[in-house]
Protein backbone atom coordinates (compact mmCIF):
# COMPACT_ATOMS: atom_id res chain seq x y z
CA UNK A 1 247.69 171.41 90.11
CA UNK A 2 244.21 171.46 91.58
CA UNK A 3 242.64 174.83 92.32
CA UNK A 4 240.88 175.78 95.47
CA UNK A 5 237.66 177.23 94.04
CA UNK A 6 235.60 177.54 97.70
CA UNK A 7 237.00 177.80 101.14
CA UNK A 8 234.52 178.05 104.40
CA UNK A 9 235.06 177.85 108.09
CA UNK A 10 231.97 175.80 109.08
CA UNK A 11 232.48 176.02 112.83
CA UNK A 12 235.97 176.86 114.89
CA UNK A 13 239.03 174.68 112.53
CA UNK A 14 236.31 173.35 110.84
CA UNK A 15 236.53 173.62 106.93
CA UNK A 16 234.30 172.97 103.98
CA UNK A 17 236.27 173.45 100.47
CA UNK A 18 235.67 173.34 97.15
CA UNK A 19 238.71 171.59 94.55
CA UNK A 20 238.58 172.16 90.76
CA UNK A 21 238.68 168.18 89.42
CA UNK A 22 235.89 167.83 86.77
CA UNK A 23 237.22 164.76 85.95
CA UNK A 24 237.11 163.28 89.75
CA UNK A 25 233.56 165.26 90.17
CA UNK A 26 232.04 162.88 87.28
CA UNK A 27 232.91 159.47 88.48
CA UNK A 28 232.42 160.23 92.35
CA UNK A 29 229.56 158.95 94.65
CA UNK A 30 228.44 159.18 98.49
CA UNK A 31 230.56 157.12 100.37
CA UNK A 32 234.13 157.50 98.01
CA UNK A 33 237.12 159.92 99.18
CA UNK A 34 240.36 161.65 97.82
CA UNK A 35 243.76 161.64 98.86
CA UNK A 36 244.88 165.15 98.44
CA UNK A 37 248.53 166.00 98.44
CA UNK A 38 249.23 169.56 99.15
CA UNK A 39 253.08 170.02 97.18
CA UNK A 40 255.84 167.87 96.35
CA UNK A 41 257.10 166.91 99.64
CA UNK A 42 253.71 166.68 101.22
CA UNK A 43 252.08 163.76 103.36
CA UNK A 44 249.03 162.16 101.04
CA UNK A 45 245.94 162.96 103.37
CA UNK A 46 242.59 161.21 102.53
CA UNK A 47 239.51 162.94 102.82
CA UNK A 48 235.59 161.67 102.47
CA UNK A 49 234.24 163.68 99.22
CA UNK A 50 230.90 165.34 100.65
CA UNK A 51 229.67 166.52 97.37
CA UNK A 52 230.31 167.36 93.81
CA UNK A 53 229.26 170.21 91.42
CA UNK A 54 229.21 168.96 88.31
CA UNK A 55 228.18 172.42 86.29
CA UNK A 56 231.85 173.80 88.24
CA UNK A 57 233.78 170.80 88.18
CA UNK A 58 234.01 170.42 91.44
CA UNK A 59 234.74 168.09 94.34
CA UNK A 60 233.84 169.45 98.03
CA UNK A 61 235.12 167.99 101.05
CA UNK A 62 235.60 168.84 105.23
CA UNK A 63 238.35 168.64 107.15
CA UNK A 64 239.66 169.42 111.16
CA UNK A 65 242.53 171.50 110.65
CA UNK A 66 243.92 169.24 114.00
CA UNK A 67 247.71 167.84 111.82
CA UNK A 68 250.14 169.76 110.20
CA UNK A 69 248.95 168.96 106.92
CA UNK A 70 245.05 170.08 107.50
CA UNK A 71 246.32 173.03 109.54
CA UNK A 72 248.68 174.23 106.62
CA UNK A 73 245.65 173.25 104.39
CA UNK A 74 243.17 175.69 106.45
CA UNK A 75 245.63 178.42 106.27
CA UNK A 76 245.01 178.36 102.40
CA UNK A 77 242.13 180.49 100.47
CA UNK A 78 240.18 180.48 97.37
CA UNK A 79 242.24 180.31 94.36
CA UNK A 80 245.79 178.50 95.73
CA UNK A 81 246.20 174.88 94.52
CA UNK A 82 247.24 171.95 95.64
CA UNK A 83 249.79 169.54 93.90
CA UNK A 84 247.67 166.37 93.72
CA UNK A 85 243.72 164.90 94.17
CA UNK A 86 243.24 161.53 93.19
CA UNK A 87 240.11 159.65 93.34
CA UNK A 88 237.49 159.10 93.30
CA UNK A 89 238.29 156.09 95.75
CA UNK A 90 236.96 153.23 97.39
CA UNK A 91 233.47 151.97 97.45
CA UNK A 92 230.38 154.05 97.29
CA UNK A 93 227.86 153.82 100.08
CA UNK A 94 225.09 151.61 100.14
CA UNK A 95 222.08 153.87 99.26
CA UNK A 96 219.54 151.49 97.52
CA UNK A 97 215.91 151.87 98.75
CA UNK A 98 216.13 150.18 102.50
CA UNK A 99 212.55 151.71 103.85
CA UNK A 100 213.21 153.33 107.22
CA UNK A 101 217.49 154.59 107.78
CA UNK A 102 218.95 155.88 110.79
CA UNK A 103 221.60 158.07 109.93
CA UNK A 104 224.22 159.42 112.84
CA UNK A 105 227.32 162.53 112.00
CA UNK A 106 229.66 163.22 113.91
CA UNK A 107 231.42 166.85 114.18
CA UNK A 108 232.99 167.53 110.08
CA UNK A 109 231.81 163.77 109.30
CA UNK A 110 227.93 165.36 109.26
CA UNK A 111 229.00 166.38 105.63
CA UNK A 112 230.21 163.68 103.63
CA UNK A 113 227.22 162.25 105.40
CA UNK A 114 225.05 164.63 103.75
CA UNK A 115 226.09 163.53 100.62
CA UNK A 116 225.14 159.76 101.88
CA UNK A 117 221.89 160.91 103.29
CA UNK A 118 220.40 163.17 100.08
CA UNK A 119 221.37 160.05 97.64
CA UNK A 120 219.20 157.92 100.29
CA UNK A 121 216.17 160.49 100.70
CA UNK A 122 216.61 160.37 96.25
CA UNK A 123 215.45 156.44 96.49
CA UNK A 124 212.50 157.52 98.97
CA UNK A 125 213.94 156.40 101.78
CA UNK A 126 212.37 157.64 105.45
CA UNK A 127 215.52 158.86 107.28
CA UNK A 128 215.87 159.58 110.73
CA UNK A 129 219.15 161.83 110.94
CA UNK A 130 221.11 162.50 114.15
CA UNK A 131 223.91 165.49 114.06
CA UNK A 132 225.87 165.02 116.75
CA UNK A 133 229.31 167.20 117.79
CA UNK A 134 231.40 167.85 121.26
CA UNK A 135 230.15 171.54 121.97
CA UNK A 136 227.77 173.49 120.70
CA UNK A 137 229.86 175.38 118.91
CA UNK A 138 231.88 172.29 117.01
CA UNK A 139 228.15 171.73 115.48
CA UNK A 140 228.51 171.52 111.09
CA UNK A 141 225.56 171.09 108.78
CA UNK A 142 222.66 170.94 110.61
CA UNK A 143 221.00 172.93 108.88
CA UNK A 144 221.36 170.72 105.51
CA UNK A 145 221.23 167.18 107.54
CA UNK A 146 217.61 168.59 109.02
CA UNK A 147 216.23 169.55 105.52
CA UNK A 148 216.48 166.03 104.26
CA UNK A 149 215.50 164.44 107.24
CA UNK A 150 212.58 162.94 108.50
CA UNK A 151 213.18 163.30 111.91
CA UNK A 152 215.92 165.13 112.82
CA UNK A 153 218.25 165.07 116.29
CA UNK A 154 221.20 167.01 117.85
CA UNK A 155 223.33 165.65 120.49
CA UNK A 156 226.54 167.40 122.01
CA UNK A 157 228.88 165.44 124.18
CA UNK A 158 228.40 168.13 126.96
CA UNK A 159 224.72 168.65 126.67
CA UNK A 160 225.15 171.80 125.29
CA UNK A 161 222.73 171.84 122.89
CA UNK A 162 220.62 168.63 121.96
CA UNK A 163 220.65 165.28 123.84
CA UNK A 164 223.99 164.68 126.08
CA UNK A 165 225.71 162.26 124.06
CA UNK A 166 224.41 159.55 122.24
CA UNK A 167 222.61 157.26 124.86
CA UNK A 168 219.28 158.99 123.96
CA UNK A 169 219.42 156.48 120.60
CA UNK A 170 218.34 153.54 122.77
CA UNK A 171 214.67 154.92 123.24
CA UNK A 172 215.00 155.78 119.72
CA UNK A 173 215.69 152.65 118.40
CA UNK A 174 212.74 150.83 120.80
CA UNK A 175 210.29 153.21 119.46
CA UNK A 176 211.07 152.17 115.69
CA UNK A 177 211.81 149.89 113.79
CA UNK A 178 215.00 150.64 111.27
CA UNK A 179 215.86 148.61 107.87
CA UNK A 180 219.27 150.13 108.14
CA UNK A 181 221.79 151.91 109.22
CA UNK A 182 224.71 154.76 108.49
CA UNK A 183 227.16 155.85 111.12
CA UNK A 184 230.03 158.41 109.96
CA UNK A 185 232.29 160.09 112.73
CA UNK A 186 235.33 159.44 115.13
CA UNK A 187 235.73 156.00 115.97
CA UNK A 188 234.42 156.35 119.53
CA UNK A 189 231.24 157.76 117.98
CA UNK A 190 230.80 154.37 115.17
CA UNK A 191 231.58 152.44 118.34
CA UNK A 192 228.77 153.97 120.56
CA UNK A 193 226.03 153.31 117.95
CA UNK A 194 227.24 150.25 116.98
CA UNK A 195 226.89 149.25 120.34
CA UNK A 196 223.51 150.35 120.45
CA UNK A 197 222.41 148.67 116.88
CA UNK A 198 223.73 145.31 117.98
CA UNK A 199 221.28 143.96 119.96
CA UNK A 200 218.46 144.57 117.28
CA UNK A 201 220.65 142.82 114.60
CA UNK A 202 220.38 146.12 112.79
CA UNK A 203 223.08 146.07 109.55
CA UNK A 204 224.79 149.44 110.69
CA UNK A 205 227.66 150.81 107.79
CA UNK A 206 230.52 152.76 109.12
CA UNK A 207 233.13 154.44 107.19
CA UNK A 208 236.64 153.24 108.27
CA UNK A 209 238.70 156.52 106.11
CA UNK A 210 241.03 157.72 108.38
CA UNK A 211 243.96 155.88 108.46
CA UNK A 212 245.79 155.24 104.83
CA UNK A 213 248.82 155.92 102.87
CA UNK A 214 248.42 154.92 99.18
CA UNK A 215 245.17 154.65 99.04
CA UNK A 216 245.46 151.93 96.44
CA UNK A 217 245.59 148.50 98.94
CA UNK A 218 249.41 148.45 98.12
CA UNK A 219 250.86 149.85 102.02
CA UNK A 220 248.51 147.36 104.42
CA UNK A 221 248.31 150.75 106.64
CA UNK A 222 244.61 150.93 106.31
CA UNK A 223 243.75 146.96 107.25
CA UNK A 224 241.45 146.12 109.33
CA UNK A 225 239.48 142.85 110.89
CA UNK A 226 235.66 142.55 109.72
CA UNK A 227 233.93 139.49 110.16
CA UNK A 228 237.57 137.51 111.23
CA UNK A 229 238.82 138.50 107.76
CA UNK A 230 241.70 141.12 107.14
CA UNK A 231 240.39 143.53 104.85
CA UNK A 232 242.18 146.76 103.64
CA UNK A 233 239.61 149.93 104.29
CA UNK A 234 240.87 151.70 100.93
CA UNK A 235 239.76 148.70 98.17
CA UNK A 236 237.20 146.66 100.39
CA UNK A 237 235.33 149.83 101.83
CA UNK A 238 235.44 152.12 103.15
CA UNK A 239 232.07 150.91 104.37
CA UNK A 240 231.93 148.22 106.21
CA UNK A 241 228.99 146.40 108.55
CA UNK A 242 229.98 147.86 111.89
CA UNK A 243 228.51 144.74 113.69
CA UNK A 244 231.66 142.79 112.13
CA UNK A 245 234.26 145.14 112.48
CA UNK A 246 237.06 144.66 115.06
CA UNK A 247 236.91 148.25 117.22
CA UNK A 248 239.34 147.47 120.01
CA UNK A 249 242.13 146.28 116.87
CA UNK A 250 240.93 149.59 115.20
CA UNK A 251 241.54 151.96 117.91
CA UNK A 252 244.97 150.62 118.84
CA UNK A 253 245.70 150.52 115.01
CA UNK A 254 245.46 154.19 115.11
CA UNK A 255 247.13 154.80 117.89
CA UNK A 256 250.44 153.36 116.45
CA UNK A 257 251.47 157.06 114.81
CA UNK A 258 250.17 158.93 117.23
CA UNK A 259 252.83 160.77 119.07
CA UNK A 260 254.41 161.27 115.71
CA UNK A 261 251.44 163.10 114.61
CA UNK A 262 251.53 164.89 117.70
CA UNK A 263 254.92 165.84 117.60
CA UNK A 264 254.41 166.85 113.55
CA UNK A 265 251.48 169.24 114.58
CA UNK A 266 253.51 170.98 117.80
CA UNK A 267 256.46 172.21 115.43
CA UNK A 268 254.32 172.94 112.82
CA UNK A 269 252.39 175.01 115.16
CA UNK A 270 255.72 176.60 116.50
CA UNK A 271 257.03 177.29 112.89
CA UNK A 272 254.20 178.66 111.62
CA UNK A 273 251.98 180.04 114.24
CA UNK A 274 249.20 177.65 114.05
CA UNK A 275 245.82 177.83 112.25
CA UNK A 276 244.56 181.81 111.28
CA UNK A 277 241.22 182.36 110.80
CA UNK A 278 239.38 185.00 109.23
């Protein structure tokens, strides 16, 4: 069993928590996740680690309470456990010393890449940082993404606070001149930059976490196309070159389970009375 030692709502079904796993805490870097397994008969869930406390023993990590798992996990406080954390897994993150990096979060991605950024600002690296969430209020760690940045950007998908959207970036990257590139969010968002970086040639590393079983390259669930090649997102990456990777394969990809993840969520939601807060 793995103890819940934190638990914070960092905007509206937004979560940051802490998990008791010394052992996982020691070997993990910025880029890695866990699959967490909340009891026996649980789904296994993977989640990007966003930090570690090493003097606690601890592994942190965010999550949108939007499934049934994440919104039974949200409805859990400091000091319940959890049945099973493996990791750490996958590849770190490229964070050698690159010169000038343009880092872009999106909504509870903005803390695992926190983690990314602050072992990338460690090797003296200039970083220009862009938060970036759907509303104002759906906003997470801007306060910690802005100390280690920089230059540091908001954009909301309304306009609601920031730039409107992300389009904003293509001034930004004719005004500079980047070495590199980090892009963690939904999909659409890696998509957008990506988009935006290929012109320039501009290596731009996305984290491809989201959909995965095992964990362990054994269920094919997480493959995906880079550069022609099938590669499986759990043992080859997560991290990949965005500029290579297959987006319109990716998005139908997770689209396959979607109305079963719908349907999941709904009678959760009717069984259990959705997500409290408080």
């Amino acid at each position: 069993m793995y103890e819940l030692v934190t638990k914070q709502e960092l905007a509206p079904n937004i979560y940051l928590i802490e998990i008791a796993a010394a052992d996982v805490a020691k070997k993990s870097n910025p880029g890695q996740f866990v699959i967490i397994r909340l009891d026996q008969k649980g789904e296994r869930v993977p989640l990007t680690i966003a930090g570690v406390d090493l003097n606690k023993g601890t592994v942190a990590t965010a999550f949108h309470a939007v499934g049934r798992t994440t919104k039974k996990l949200a409805k859990m406080n400091a000091g319940d456990s959890i049945t099973d954390l493996s990791g750490p897994l996958g590849n770190p993150a490229e964070v050698g010393k690159f010169g000038k990096v343009l880092l872009v979060g999106g909504g509870v991605w903005c803390a695992p890449l926190h983690y990314v950024a602050e072992a990338l600002r460690k090797n003296s690296n200039e970083l220009f940082i862009v938060a970036a969430g759907r509303t104002k209020n759906d906003m997470v760690y801007e306060n910690e993404l802005k100390a280690v940045a920089d230059q540091f950007f908001v954009a909301t998908d309304d306009g609601s606070k920031g730039n409107q959207g992300l389009d904003f970036l293509a001034d930004v990257l004719k005004a500079q001149k980047f070495d590199h590139a980090v892009v963690m969010g939904p999909v659409s968002t890696m998509k957008k930059v990506v988009d935006l970086t290929r012109p320039y040639g501009l290596k731009t590393m996305v984290t491809l976490a989201s959909l995965m079983v095992d964990g362990t390259g054994m269920c094919g669930a997480c493959r995906v196309t880079v550069g022609g090649v099938t590669k499986f997102a759990c043992m080859d990456g997560p991290e990949f070159n965005g500029l290579d990777v297959d987006f319109e394969e990716l998005v139908s990809r997770q689209r396959v389970y979607l109305p079963e993840e719908r349907m999941a969520s709904m009678i959760h939601d009717k069984l259990e009375g959705g997500v409290k807060r408080g």
